[in-house]
C-alpha atoms as a PDB file:
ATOM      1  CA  UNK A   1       9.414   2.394  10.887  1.00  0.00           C
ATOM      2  CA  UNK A   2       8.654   3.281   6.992  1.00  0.00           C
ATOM      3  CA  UNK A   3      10.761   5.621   5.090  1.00  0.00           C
ATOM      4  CA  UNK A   4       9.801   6.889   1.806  1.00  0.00           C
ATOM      5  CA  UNK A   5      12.498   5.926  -0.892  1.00  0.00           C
ATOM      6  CA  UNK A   6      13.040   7.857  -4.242  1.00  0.00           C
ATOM      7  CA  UNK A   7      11.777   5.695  -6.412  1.00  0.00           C
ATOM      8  CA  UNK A   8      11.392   6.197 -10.443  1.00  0.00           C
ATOM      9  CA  UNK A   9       7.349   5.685 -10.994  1.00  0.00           C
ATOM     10  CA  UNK A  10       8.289   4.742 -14.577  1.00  0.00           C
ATOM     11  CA  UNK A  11      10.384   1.766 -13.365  1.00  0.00           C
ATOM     12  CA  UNK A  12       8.474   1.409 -10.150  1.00  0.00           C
ATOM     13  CA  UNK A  13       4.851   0.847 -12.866  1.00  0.00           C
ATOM     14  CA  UNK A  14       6.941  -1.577 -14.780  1.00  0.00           C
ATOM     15  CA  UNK A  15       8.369  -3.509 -11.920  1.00  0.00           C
ATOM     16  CA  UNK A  16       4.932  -4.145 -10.553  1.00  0.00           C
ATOM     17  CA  UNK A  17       3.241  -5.283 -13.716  1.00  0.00           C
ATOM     18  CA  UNK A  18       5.780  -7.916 -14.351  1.00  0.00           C
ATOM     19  CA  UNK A  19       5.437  -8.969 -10.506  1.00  0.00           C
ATOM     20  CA  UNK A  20       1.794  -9.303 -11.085  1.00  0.00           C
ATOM     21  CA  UNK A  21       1.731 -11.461 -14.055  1.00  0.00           C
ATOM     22  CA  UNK A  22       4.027 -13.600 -12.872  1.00  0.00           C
ATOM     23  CA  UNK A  23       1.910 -14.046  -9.888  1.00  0.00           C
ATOM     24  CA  UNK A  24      -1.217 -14.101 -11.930  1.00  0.00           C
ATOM     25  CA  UNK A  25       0.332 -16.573 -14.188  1.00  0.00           C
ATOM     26  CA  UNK A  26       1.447 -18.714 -11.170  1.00  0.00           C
ATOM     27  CA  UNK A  27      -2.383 -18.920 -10.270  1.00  0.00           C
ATOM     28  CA  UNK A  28      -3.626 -19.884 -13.112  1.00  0.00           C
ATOM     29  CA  UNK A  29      -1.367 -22.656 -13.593  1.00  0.00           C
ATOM     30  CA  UNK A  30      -1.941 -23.833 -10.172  1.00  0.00           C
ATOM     31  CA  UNK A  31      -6.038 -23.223 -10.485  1.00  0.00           C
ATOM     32  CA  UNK A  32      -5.694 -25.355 -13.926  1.00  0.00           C
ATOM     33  CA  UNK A  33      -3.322 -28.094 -12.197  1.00  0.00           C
ATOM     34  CA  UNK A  34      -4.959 -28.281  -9.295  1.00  0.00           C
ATOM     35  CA  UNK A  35      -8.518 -28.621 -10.803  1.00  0.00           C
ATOM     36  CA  UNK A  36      -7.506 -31.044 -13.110  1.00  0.00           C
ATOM     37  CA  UNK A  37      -6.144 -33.215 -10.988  1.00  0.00           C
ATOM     38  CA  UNK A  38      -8.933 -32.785  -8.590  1.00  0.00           C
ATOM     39  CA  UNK A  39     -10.772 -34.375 -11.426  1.00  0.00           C
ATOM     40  CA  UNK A  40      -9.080 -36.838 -11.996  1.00  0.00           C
ATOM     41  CA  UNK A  41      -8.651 -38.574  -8.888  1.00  0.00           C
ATOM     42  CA  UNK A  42     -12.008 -37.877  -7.776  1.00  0.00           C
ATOM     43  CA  UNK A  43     -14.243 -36.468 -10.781  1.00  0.00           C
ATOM     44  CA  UNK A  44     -16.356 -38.836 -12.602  1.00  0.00           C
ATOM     45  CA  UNK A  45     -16.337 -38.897 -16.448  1.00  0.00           C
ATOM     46  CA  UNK A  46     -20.049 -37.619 -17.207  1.00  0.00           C
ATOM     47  CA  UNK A  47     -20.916 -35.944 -13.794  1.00  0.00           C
ATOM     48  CA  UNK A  48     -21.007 -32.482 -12.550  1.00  0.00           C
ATOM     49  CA  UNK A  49     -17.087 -31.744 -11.419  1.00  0.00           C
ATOM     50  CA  UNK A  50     -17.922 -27.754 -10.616  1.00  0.00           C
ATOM     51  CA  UNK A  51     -17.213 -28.779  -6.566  1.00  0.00           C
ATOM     52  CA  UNK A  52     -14.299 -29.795  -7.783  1.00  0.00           C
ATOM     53  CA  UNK A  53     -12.982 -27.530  -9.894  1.00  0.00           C
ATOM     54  CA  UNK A  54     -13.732 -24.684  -7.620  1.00  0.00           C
ATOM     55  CA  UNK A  55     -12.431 -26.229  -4.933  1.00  0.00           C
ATOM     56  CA  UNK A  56      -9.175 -26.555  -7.116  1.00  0.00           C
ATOM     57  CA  UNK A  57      -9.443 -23.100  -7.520  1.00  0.00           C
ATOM     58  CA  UNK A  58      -9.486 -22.179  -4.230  1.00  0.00           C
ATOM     59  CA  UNK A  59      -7.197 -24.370  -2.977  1.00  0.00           C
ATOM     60  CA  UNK A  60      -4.805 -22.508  -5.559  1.00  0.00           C
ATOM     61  CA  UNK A  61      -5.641 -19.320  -4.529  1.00  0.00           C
ATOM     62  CA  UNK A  62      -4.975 -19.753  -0.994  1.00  0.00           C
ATOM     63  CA  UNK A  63      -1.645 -21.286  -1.896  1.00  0.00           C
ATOM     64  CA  UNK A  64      -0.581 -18.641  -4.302  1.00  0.00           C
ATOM     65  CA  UNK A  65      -1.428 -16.272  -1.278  1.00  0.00           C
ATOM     66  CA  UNK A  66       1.026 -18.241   1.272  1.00  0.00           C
ATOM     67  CA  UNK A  67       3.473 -18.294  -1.632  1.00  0.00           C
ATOM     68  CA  UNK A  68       3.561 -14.473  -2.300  1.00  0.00           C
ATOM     69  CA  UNK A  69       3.158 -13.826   1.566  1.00  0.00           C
ATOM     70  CA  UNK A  70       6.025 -16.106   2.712  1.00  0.00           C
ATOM     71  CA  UNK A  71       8.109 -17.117  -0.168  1.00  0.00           C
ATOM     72  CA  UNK A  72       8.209 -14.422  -3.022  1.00  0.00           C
ATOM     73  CA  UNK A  73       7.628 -11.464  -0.097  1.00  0.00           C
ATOM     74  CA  UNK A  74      11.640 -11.043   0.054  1.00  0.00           C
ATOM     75  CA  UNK A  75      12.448 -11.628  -3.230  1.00  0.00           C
ATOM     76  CA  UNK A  76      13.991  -8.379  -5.135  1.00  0.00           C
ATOM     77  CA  UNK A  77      11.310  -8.842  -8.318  1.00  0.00           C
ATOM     78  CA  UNK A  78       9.099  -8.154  -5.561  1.00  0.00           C
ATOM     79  CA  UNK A  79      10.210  -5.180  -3.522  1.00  0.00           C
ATOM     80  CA  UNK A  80       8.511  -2.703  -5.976  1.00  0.00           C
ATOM     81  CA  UNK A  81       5.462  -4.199  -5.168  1.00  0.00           C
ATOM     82  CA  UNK A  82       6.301  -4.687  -1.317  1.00  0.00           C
ATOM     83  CA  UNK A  83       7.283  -0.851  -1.211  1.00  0.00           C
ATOM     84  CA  UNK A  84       4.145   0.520  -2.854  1.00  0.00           C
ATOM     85  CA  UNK A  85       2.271  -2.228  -0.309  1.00  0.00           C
ATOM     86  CA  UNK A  86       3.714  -0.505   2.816  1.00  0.00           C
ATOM     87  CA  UNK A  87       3.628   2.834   1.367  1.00  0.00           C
ATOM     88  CA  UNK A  88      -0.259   2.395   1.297  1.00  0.00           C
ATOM     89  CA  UNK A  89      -0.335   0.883   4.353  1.00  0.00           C
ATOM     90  CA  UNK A  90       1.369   3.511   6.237  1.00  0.00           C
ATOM     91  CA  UNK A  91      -0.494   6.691   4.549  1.00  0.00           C
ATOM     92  CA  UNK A  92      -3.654   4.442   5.281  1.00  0.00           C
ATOM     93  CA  UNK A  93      -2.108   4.605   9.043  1.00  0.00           C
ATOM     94  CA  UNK A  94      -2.259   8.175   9.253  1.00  0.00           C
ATOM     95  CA  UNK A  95      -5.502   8.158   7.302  1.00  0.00           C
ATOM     96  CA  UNK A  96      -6.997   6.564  10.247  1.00  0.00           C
ATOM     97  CA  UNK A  97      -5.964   9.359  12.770  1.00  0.00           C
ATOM     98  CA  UNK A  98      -6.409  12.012  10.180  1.00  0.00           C
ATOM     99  CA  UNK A  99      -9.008  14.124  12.387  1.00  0.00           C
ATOM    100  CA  UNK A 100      -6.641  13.947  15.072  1.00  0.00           C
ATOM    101  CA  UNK A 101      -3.580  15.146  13.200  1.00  0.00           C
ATOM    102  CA  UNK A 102      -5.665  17.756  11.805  1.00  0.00           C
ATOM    103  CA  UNK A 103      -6.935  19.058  15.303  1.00  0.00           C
ATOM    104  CA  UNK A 104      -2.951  18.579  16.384  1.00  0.00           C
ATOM    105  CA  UNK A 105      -2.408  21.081  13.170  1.00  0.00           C
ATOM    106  CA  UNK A 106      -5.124  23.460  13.964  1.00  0.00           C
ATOM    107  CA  UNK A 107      -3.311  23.669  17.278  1.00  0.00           C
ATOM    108  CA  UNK A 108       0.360  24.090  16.237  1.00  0.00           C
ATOM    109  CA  UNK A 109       1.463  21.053  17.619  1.00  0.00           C
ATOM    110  CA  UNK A 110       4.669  20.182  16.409  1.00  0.00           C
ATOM    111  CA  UNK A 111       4.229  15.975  15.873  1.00  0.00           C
ATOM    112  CA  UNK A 112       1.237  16.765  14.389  1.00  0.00           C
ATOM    113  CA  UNK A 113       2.478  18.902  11.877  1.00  0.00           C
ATOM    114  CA  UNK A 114       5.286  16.765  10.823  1.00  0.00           C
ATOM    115  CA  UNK A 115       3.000  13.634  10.289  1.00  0.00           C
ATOM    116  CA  UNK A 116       0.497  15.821   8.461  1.00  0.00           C
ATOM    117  CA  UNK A 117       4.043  16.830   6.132  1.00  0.00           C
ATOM    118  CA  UNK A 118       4.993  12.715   6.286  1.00  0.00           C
ATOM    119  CA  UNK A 119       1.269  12.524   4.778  1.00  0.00           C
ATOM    120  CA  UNK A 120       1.650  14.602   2.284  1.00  0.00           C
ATOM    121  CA  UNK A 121       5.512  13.594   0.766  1.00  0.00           C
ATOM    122  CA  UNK A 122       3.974  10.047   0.712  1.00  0.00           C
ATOM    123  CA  UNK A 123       0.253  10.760  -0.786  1.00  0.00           C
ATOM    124  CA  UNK A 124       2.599  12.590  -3.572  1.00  0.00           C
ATOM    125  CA  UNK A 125       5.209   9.469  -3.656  1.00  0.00           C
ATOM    126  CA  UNK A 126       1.535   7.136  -4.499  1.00  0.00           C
ATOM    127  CA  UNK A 127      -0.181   9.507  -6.850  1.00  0.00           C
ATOM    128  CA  UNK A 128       3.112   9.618  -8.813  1.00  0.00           C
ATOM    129  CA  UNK A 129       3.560   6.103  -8.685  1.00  0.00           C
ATOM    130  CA  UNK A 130       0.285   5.427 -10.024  1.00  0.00           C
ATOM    131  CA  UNK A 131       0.251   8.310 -12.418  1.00  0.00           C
ATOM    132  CA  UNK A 132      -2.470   9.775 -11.033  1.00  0.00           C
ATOM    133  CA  UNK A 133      -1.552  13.477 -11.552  1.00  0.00           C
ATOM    134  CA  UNK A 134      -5.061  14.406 -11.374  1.00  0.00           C
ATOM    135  CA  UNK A 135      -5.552  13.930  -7.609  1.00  0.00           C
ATOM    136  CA  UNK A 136      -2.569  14.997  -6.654  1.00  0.00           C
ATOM    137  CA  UNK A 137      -3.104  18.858  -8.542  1.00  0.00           C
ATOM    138  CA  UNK A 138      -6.407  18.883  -6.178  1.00  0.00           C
ATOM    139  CA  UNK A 139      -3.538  18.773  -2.978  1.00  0.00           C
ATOM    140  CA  UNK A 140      -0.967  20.888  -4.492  1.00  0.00           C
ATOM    141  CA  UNK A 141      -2.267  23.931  -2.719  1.00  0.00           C
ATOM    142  CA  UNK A 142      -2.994  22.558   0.791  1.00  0.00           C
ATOM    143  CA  UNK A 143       0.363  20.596   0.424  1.00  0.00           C
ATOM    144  CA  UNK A 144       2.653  23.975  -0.481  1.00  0.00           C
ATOM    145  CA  UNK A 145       0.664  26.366   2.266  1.00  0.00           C
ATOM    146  CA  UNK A 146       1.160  23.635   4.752  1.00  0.00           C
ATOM    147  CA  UNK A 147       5.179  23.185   4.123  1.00  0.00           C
ATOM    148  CA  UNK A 148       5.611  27.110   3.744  1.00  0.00           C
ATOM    149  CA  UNK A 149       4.034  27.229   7.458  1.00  0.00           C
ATOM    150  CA  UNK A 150       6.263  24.727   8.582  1.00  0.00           C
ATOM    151  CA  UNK A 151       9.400  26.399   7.174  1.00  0.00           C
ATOM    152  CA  UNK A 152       8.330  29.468   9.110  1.00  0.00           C
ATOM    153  CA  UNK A 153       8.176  27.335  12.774  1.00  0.00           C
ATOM    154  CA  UNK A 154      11.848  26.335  11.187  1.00  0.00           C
ATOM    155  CA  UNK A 155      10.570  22.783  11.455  1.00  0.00           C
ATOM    156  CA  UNK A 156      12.367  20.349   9.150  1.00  0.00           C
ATOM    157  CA  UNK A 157      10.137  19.684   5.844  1.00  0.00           C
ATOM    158  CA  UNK A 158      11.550  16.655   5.049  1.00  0.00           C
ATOM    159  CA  UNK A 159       9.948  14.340   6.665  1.00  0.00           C
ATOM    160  CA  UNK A 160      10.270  10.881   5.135  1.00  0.00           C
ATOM    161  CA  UNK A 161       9.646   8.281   7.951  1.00  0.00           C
ATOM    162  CA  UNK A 162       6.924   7.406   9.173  1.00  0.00           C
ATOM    163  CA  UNK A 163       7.323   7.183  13.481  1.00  0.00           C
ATOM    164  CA  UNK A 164       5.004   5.439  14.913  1.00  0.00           C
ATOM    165  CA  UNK A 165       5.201   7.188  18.312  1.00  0.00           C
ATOM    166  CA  UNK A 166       3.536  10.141  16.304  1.00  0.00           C
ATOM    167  CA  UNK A 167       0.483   7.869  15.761  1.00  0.00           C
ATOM    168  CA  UNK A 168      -0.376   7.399  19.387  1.00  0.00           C
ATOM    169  CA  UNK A 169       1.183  11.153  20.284  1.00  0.00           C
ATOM    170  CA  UNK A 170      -1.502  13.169  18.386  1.00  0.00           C
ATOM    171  CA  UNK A 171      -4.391  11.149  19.996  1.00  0.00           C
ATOM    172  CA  UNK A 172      -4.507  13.966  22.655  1.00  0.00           C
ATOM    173  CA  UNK A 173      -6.232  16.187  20.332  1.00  0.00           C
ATOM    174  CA  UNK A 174      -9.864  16.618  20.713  1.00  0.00           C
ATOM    175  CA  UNK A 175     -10.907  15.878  16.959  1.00  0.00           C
ATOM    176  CA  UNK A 176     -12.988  19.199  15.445  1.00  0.00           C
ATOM    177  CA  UNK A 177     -16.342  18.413  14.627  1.00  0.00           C
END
């Protein structure tokens, strides 16, 4: 189960941009070694060693992959990143059921509603941590009319996690056309 955090997107930007060169750094100096000594061992002095040296490349991708993935994943310089991962991954969630939490919505549902109001705290959560204020003014209105109905149902407005029983739930809805 996600739960949006309060997170500072000034701190959150600058988090993520060290995680990411150190990650992009790590690549490169795994591309370089491993091409190199790809080369070496099997390159000849005046030939063509492109095989190699992209297969160096690869091999260093796919290891700085298995490195973020299962070593650096848990690692606190990374759980900016990891947040803003499963943040994305979670509004992408409800993205993918969006026509049926919208026909739940058109038809008062309650689960619906509250995902729809999960939606929107975290779509505002990413657009401020990517300082995209831009999208986020073109949501403003649909986001305030949508929590002042829920206030009048009395139904709680602060919905910050993410239950994934409300995925399947609004599935019942008939998606408008």
């Amino acid at each position: 189960m996600f739960e949006i955090k309060p997170v500072s997107p000034e701190v959150y930007r600058q988090q993520t941009r060290r995680s990411t060169l150190y990650i992009a750094l790590l690549f490169a100096l795994l591309a370089v070694a491993i091409s190199g000594l790809a080369v070496i061992l099997w390159g000849t002095a005046h030939g063509d060693n492109f095989g190699l040296n992209l297969t160096g490349v690869l091999v260093a991708l796919v290891t700085t992959l298995a490195l973020v993935r299962y070593v650096f994943w848990s690692q606190p310089w990374m759980a900016p990143a990891v947040y803003g991962w499963q943040l994305k991954r979670s509004l992408m969630k409800v993205t993918n059921v969006m026509h049926y939490v919208t026909a739940g919505v058109m038809a008062g549902d309650a689960v619906a509603m509250k995902l729809l109001r999960f939606y929107h705290l975290g779509i505002t959560q990413m657009y401020q941590l990517d300082a995209n204020s831009s999208a986020l003014s073109q949501m403003v209105r649909e986001i305030d009319l949508h929590k002042a109905r829920l206030e009048a149902l009395h139904i709680d407005t602060g919905q910050t996690r993410l239950d994934p029983a409300w995925l399947e739930a609004v599935k019942q809805f008939t998606p408008l056309k």
